[in-house]
C-alpha atoms as a PDB file:
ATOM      1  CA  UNK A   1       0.000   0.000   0.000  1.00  0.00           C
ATOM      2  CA  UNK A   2       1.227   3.865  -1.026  1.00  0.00           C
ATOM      3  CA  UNK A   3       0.617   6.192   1.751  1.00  0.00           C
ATOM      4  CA  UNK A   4       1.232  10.184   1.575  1.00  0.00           C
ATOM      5  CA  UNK A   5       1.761  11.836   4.193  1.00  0.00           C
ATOM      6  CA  UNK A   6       2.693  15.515   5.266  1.00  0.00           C
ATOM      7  CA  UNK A   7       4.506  17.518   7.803  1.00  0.00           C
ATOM      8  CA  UNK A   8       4.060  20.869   8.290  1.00  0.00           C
ATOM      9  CA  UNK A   9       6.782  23.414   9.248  1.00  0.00           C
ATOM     10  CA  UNK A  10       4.515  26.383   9.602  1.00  0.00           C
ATOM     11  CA  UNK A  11       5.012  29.454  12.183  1.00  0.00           C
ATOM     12  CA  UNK A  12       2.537  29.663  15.085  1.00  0.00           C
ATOM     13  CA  UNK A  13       1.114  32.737  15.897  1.00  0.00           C
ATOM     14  CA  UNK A  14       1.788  32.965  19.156  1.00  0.00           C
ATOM     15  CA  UNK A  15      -0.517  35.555  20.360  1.00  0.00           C
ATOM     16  CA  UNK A  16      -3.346  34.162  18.953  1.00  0.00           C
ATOM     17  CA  UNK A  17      -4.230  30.453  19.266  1.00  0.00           C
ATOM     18  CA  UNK A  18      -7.139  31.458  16.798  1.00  0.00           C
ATOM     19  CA  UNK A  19      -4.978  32.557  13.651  1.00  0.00           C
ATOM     20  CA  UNK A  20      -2.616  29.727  14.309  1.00  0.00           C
ATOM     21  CA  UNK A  21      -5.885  27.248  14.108  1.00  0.00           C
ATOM     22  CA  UNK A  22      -7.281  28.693  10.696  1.00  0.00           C
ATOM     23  CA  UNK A  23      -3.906  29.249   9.380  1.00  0.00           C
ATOM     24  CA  UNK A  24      -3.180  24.840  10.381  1.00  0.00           C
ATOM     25  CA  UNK A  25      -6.852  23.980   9.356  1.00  0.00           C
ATOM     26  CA  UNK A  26      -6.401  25.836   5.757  1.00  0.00           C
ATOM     27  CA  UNK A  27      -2.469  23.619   5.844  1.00  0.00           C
ATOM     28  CA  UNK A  28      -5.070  20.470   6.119  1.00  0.00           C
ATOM     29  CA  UNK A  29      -6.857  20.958   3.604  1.00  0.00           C
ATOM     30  CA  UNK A  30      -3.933  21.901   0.876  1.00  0.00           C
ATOM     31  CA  UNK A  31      -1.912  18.941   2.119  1.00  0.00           C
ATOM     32  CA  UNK A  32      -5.213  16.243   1.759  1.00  0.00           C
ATOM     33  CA  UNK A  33      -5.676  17.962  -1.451  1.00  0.00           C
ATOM     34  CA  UNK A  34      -2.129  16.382  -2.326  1.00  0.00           C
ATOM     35  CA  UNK A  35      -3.112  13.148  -1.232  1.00  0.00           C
ATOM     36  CA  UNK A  36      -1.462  13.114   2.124  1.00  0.00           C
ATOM     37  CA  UNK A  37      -3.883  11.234   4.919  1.00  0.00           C
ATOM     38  CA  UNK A  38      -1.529  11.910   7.828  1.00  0.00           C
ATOM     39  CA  UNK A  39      -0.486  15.517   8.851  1.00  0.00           C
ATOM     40  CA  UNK A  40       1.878  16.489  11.496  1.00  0.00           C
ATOM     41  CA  UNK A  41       2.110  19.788  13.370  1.00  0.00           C
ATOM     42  CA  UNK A  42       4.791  21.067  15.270  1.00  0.00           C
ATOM     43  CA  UNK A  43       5.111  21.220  19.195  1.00  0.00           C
ATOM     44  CA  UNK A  44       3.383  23.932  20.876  1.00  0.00           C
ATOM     45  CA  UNK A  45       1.766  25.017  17.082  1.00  0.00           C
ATOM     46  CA  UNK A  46      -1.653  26.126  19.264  1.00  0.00           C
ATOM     47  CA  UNK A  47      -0.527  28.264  22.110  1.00  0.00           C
ATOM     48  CA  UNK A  48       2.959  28.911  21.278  1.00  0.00           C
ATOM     49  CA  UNK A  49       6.261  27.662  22.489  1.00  0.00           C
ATOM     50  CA  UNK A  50       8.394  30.653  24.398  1.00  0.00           C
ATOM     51  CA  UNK A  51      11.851  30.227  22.693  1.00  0.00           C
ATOM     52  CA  UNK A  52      14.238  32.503  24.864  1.00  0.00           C
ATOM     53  CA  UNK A  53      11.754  33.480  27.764  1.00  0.00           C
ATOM     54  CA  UNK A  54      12.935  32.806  31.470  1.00  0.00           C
ATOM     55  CA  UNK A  55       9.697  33.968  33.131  1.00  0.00           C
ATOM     56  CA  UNK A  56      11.558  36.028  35.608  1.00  0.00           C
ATOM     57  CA  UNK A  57      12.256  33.124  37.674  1.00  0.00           C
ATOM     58  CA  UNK A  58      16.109  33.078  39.059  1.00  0.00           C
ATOM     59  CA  UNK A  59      16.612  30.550  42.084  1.00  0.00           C
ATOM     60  CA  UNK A  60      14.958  31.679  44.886  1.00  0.00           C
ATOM     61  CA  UNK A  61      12.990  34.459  42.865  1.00  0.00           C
ATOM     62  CA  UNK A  62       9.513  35.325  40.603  1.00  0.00           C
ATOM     63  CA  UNK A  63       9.550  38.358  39.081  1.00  0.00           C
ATOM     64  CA  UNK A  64       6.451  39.976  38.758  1.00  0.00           C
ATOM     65  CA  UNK A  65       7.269  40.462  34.970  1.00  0.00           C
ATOM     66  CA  UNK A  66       7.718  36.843  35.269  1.00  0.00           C
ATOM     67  CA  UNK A  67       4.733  36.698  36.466  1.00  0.00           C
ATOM     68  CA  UNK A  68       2.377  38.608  33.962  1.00  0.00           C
ATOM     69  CA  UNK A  69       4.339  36.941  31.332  1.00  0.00           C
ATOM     70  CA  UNK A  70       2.496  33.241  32.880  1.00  0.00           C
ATOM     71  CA  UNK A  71      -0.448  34.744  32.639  1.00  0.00           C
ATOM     72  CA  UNK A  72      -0.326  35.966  28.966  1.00  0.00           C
ATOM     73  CA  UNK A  73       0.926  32.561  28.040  1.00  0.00           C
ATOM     74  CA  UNK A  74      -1.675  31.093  29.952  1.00  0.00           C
ATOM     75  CA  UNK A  75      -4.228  33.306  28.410  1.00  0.00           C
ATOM     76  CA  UNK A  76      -3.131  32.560  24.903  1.00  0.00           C
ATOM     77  CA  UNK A  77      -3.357  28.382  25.588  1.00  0.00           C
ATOM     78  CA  UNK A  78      -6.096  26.387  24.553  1.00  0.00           C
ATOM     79  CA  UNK A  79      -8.687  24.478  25.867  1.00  0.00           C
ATOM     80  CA  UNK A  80      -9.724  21.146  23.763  1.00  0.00           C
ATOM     81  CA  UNK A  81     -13.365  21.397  23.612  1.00  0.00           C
ATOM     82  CA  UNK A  82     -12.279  25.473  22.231  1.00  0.00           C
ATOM     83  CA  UNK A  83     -12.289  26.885  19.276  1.00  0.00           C
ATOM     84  CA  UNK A  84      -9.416  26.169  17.456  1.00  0.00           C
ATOM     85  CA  UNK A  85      -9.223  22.278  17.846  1.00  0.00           C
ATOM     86  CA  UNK A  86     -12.433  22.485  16.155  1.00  0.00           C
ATOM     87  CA  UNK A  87     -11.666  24.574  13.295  1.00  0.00           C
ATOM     88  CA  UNK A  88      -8.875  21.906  12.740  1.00  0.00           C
ATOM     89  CA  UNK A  89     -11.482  19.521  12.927  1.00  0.00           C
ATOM     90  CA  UNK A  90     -14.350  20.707  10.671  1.00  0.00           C
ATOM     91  CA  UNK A  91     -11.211  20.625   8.520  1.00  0.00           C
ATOM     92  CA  UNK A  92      -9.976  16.899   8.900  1.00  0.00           C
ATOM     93  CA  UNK A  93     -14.039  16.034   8.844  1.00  0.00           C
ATOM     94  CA  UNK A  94     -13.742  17.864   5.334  1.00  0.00           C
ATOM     95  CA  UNK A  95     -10.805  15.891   3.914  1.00  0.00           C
ATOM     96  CA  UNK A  96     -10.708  12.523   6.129  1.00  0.00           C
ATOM     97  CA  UNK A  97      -7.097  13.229   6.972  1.00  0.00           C
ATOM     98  CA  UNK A  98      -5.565  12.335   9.911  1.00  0.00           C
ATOM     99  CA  UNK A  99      -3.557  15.260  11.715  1.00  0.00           C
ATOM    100  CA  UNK A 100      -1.214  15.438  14.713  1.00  0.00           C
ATOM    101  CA  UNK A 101      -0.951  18.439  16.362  1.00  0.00           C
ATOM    102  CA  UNK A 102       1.373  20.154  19.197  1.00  0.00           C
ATOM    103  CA  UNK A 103      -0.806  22.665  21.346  1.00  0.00           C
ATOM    104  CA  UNK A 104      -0.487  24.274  25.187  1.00  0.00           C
ATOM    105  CA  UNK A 105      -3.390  22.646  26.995  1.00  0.00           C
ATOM    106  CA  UNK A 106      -4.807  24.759  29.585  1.00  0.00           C
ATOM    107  CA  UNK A 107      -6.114  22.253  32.469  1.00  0.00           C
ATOM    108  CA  UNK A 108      -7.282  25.247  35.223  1.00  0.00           C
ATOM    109  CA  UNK A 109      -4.392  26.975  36.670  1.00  0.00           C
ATOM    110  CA  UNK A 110      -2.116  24.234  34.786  1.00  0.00           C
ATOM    111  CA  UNK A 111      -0.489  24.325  31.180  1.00  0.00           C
ATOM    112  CA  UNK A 112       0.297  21.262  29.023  1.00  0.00           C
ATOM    113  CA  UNK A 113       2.761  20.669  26.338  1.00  0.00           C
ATOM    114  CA  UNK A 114      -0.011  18.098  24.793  1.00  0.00           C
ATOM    115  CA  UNK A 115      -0.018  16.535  21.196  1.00  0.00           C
ATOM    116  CA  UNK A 116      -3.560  15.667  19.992  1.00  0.00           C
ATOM    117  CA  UNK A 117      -5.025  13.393  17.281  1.00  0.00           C
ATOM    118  CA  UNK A 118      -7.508  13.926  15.326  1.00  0.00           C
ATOM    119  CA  UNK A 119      -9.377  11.168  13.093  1.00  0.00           C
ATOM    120  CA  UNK A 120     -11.649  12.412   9.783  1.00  0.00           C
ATOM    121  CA  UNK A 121     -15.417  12.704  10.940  1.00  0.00           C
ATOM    122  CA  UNK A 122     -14.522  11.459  14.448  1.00  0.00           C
ATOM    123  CA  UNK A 123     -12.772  14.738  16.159  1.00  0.00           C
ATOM    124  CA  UNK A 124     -10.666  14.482  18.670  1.00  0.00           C
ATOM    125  CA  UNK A 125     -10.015  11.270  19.703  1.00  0.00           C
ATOM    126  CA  UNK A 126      -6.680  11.335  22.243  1.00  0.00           C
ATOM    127  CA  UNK A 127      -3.557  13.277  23.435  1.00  0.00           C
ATOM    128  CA  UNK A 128      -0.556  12.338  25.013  1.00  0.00           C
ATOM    129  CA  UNK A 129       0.519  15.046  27.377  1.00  0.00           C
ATOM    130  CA  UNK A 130       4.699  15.493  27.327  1.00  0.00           C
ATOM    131  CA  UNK A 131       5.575  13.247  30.453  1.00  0.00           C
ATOM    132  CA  UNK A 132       8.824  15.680  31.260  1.00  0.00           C
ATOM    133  CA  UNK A 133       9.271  18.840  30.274  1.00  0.00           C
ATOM    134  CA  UNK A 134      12.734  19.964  29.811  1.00  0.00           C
ATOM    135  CA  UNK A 135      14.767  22.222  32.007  1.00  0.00           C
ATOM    136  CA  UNK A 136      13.194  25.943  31.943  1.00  0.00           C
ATOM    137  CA  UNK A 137       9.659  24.283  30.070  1.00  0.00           C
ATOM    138  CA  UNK A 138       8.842  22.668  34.025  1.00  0.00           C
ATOM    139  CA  UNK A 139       8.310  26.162  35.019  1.00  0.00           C
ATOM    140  CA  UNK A 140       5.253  26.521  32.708  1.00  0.00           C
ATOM    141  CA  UNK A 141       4.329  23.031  31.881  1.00  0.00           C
ATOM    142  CA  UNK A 142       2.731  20.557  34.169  1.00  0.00           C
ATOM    143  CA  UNK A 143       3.662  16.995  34.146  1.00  0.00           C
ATOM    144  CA  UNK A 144       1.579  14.390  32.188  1.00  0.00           C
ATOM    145  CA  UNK A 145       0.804  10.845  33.410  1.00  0.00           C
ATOM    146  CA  UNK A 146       0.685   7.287  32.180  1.00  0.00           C
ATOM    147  CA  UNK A 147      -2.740   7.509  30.761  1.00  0.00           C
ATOM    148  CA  UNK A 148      -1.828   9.534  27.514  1.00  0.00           C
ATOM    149  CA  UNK A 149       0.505   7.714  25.687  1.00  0.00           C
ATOM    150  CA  UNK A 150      -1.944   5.944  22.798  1.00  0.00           C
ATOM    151  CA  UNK A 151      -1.707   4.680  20.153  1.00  0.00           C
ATOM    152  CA  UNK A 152      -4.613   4.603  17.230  1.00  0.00           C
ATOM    153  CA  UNK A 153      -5.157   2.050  14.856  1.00  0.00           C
ATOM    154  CA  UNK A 154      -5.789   3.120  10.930  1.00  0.00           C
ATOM    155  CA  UNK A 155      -6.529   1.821   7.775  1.00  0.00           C
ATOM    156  CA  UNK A 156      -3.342   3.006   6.831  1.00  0.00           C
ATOM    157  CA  UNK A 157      -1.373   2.268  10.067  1.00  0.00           C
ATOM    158  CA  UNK A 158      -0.809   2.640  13.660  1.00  0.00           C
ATOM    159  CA  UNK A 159       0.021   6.293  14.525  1.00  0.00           C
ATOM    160  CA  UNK A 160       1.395   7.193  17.953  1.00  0.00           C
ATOM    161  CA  UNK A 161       3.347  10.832  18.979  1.00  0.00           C
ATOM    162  CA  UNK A 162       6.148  11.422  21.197  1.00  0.00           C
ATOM    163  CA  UNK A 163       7.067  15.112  21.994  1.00  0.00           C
ATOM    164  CA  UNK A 164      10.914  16.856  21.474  1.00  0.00           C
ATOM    165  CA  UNK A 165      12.884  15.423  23.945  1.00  0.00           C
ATOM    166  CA  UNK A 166      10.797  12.855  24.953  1.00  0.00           C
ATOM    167  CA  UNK A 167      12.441  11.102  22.079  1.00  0.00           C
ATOM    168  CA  UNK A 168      15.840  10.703  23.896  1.00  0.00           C
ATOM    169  CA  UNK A 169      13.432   8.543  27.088  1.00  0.00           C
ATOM    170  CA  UNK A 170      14.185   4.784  26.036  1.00  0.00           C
ATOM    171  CA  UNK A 171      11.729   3.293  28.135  1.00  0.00           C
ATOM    172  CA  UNK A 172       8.753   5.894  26.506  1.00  0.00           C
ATOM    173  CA  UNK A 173       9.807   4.552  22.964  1.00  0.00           C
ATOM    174  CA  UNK A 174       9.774   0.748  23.898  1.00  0.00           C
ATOM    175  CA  UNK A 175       5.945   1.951  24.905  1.00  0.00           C
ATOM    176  CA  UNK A 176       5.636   3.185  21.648  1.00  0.00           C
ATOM    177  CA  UNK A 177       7.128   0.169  19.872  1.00  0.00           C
ATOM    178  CA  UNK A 178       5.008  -2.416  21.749  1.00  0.00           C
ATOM    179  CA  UNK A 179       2.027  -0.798  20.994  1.00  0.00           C
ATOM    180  CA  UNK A 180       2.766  -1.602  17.369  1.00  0.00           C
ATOM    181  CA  UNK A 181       3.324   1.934  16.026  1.00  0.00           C
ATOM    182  CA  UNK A 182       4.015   2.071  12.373  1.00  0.00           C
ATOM    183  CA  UNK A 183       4.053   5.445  11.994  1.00  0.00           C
ATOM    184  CA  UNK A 184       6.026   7.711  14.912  1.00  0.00           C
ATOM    185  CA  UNK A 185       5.190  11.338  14.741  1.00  0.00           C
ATOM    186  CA  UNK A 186       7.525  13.351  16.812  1.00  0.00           C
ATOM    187  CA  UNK A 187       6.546  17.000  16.860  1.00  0.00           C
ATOM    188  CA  UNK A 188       9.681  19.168  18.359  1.00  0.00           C
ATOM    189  CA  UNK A 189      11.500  22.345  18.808  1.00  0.00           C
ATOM    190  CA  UNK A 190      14.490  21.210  18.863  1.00  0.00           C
ATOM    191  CA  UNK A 191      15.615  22.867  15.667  1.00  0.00           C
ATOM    192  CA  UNK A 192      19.931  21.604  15.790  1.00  0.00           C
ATOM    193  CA  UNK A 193      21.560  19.232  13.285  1.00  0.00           C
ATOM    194  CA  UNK A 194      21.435  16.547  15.887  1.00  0.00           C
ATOM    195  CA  UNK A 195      17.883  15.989  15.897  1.00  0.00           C
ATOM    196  CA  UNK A 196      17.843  14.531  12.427  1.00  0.00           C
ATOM    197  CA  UNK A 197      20.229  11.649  13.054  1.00  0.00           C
ATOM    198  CA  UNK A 198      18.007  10.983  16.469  1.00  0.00           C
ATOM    199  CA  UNK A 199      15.037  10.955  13.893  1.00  0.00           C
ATOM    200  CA  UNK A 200      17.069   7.928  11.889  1.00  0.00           C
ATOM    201  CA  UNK A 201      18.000   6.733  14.653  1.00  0.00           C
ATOM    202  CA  UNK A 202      14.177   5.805  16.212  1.00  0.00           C
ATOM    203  CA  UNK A 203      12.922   4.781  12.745  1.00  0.00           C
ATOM    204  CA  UNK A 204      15.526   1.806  12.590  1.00  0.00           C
ATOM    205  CA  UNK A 205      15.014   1.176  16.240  1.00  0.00           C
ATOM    206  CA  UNK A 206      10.987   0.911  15.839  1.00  0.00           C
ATOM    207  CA  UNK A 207      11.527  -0.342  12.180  1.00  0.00           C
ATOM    208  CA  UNK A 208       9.190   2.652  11.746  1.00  0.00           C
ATOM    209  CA  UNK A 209       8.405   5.827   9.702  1.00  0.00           C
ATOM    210  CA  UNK A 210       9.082   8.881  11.630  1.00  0.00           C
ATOM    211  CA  UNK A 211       7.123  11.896  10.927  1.00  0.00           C
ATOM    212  CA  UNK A 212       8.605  15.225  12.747  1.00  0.00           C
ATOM    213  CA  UNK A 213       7.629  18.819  12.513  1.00  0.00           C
ATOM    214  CA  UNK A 214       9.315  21.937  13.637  1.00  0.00           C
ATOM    215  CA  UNK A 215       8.214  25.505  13.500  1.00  0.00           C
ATOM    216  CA  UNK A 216      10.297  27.963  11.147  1.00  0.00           C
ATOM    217  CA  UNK A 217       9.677  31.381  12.749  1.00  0.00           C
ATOM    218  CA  UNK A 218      11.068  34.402  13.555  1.00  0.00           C
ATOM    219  CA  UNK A 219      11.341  36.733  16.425  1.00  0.00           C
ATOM    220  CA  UNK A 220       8.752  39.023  14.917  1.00  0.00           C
ATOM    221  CA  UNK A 221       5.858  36.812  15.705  1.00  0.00           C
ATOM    222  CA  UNK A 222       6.068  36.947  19.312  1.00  0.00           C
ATOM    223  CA  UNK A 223       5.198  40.763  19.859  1.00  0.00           C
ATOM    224  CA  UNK A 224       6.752  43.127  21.672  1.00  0.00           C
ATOM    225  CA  UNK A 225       5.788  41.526  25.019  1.00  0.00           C
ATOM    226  CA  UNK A 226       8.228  38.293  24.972  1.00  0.00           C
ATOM    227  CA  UNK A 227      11.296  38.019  26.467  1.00  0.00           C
ATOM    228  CA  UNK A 228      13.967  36.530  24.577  1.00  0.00           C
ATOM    229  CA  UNK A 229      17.621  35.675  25.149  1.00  0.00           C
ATOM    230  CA  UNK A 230      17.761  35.634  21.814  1.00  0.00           C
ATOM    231  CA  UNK A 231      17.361  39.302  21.153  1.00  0.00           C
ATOM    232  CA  UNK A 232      14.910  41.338  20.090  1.00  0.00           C
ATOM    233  CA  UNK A 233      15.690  42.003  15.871  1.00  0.00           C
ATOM    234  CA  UNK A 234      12.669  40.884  14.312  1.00  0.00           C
ATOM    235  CA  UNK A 235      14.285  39.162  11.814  1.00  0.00           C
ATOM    236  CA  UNK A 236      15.915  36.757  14.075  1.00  0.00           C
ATOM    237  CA  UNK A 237      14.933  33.270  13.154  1.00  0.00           C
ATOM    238  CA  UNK A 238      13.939  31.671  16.324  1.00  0.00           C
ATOM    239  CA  UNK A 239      13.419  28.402  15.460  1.00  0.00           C
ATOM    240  CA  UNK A 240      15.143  26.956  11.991  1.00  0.00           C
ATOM    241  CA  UNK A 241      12.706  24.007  11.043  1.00  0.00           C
ATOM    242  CA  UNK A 242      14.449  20.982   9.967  1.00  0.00           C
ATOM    243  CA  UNK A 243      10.954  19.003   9.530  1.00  0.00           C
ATOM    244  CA  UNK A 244      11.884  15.551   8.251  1.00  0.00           C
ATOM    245  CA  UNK A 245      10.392  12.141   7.248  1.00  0.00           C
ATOM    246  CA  UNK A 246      12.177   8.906   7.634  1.00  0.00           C
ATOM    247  CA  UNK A 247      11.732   5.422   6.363  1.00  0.00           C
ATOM    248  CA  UNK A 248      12.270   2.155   8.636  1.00  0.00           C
ATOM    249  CA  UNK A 249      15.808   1.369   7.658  1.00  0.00           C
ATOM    250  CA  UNK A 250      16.796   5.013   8.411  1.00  0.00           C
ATOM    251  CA  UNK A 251      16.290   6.474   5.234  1.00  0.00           C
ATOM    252  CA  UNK A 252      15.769  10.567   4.903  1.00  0.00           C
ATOM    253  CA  UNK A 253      12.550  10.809   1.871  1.00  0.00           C
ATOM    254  CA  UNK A 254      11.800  14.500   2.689  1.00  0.00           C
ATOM    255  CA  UNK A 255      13.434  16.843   4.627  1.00  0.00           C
ATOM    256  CA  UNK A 256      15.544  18.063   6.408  1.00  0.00           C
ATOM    257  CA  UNK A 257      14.165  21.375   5.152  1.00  0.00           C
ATOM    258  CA  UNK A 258      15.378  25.126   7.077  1.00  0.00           C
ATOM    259  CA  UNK A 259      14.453  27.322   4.412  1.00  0.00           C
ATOM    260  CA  UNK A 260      11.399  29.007   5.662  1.00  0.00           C
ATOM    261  CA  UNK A 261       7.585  27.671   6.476  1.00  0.00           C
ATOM    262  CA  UNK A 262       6.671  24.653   3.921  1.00  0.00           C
ATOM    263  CA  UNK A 263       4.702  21.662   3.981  1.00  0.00           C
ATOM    264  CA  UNK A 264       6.988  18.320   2.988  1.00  0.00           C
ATOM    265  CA  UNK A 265       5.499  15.102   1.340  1.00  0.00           C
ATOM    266  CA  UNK A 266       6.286  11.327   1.558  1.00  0.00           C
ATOM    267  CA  UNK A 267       4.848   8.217  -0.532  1.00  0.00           C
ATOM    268  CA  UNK A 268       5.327   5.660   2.138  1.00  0.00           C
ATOM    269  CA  UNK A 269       5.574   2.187   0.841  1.00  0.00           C
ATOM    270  CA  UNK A 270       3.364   0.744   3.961  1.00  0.00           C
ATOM    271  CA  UNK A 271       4.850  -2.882   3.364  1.00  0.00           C
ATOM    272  CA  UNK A 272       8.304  -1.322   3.959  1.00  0.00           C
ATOM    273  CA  UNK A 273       7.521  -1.956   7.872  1.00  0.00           C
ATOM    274  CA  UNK A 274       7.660  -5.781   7.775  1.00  0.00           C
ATOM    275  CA  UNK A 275       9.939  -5.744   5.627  1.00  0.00           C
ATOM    276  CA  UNK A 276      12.734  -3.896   7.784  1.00  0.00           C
ATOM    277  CA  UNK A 277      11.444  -6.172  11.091  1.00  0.00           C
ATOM    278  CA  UNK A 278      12.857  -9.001   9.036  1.00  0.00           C
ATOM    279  CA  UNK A 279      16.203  -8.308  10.945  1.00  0.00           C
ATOM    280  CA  UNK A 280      15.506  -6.421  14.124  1.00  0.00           C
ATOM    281  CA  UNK A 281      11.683  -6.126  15.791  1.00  0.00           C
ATOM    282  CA  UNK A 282      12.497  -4.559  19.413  1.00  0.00           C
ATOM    283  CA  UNK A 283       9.785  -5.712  21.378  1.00  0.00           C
ATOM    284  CA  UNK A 284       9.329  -9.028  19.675  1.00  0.00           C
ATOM    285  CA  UNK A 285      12.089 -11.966  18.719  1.00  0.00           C
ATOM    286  CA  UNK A 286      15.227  -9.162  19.268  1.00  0.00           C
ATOM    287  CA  UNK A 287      13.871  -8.779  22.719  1.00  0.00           C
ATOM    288  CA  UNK A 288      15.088 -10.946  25.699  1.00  0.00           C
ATOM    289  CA  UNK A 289      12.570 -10.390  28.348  1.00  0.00           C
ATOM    290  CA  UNK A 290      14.640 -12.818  30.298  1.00  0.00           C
ATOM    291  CA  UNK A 291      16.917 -10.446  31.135  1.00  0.00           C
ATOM    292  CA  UNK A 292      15.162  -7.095  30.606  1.00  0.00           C
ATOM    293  CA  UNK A 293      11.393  -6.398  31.226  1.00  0.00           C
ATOM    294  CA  UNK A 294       9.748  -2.598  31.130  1.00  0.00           C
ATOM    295  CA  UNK A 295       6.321  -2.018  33.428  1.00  0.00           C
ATOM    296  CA  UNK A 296       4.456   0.557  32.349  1.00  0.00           C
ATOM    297  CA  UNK A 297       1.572   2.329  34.766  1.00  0.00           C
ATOM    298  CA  UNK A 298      -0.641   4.104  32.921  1.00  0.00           C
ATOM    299  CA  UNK A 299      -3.274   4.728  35.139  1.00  0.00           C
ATOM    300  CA  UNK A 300      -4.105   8.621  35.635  1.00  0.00           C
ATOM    301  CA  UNK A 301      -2.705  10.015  38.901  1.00  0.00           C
ATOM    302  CA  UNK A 302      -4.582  13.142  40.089  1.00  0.00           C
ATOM    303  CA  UNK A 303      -3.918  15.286  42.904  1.00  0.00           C
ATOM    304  CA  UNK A 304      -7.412  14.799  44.312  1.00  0.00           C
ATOM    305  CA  UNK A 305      -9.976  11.592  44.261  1.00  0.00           C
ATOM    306  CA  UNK A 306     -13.320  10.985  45.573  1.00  0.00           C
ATOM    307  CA  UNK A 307     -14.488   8.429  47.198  1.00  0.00           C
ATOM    308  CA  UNK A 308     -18.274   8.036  47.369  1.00  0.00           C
END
């Protein structure tokens, strides 16, 4: 079977979830126009992700600019029965495709670095909230739990999503893997040369295709408002891109691309899976759960349960 799919290295708008949703949900429909069932967004896409922003938070301190900044950002997150998730999709109801998405989830007083799925006519039908945010992000980001990392099952294939550096958590991929995931989408903002060869890297571990989407944007998006170590020129690209798609024996087909906002294509040959777990299939005959065996909890932990 041929499969297209899509990534989409498009800027976010980071002061309004709303544009960013409209600008994704008119990406959807040019990309299924193209044939591609599967689209991938980059981290953060709704909501924004703060590139160069400390929040006024040294040890032992808050700022109050710090502060007001935590409130814009959570001001501009989403919530997933809002607006923009269902502008996205109205849009994958219009074209049956199946899109991936990075937003900030706004859970009460709590943010989330949270990837959703969305299937055709069905809507919204999971997320997987990042389980660690990385360094600065745990000042903003809550933590997620066991009970979001799905996968779904297709006609096409068995999509699952892993966020940035979640990537570089062994035990999250072997989730991944046993849960039969044929196609890994790994939306990021980590922008650096080395995030390519981690890209090949999981593909011929999972004997997978790896789909993964990073924002090209510039400092001018941000507004006025946003801190950044990175300076304040407008023209300062903030994030590079480098959106790439990779075949199960570690092959580049599209990408890496740093050139500005695009949408890349791949014709996946779906049988190419099997093919490469010929050799090497992780959680099956290359495994030795003799010696090594992973336990995963994924029951949801909340601060606060009642008992009736």
């Amino acid at each position: 079977m041929t499969l297209k799919v899509a990534v989409a290295q498009l800027a976010s708008d980071p002061l309004s979830a709303l544009n960013a949703a409209e600008k994704a949900a008119a990406a959807v429909r040019e990309a299924a126009g193209q044939g591609a069932r599967l689209i991938v967004f980059p981290e953060a896409y709704l909501g924004g992700y703060p590139k160069g922003a400390s929040f006024g938070a040294p040890i032992g301190m808050r700022k109050p600019e710090g502060r007001a900044a935590f409130a814009r950002y959570h001001a501009a997150a989403i919530d997933l029965d809002g607006l923009e998730l269902a502008l996205l999709a109205e849009a994958c109801a219009d074209t049956g495709a199946f899109v991936v998405v990075g937003v900030i989830e706004r859970d009460g007083a709590t943010l989330y670095c949270t990837a959703v799925y969305l299937d055709g006519a069905k809507g919204v039908v999971g997320k997987h909230r990042k389980l660690m945010p990385t360094a600065a992000e745990r000042l903003v980001w809550g933590f997620g739990d066991g009970s979001t990392m799905p996968a779904f099952k297709t006609d096409f294939g068995t999509i699952g999503a892993v966020i940035c550096w979640e990537n570089y958590m062994p035990a999250l991929r072997m989730h991944m893997y046993d849960q039969g995931v044929t196609l890994y989408c790994a939306p990021t903002a980590d922008d650096r040369d080395t995030w390519l060869p981690t890209m090949r890297h999981i593909a011929m571990e999972g004997r997978c295709f790896v789909l993964t989407a990073c924002q090209h944007i510039t400092r001018a998006a941000f507004g006025p408002d946003h801190e950044s170590a990175l300076g304040d020129d407008p023209d300062t690209v903030m994030m590079r891109g480098g959106s790439a798609i990779v075949g199960p024996l570690g092959q580049v087909l599209a990408g890496p691309d740093f050139n500005g906002e695009t949408i890349l294509y791949a014709d996946l040959d779906t049988a190419e899976v099997m093919r490469a777990k010929f050799d090497f299939d992780v959680t099956g005959h290359y495994a030795r759960p003799d010696v090594f065996r992973l336990e995963v909890d994924t029951r949801p932990k909340r601060a606060v349960t009642k008992v009736e």
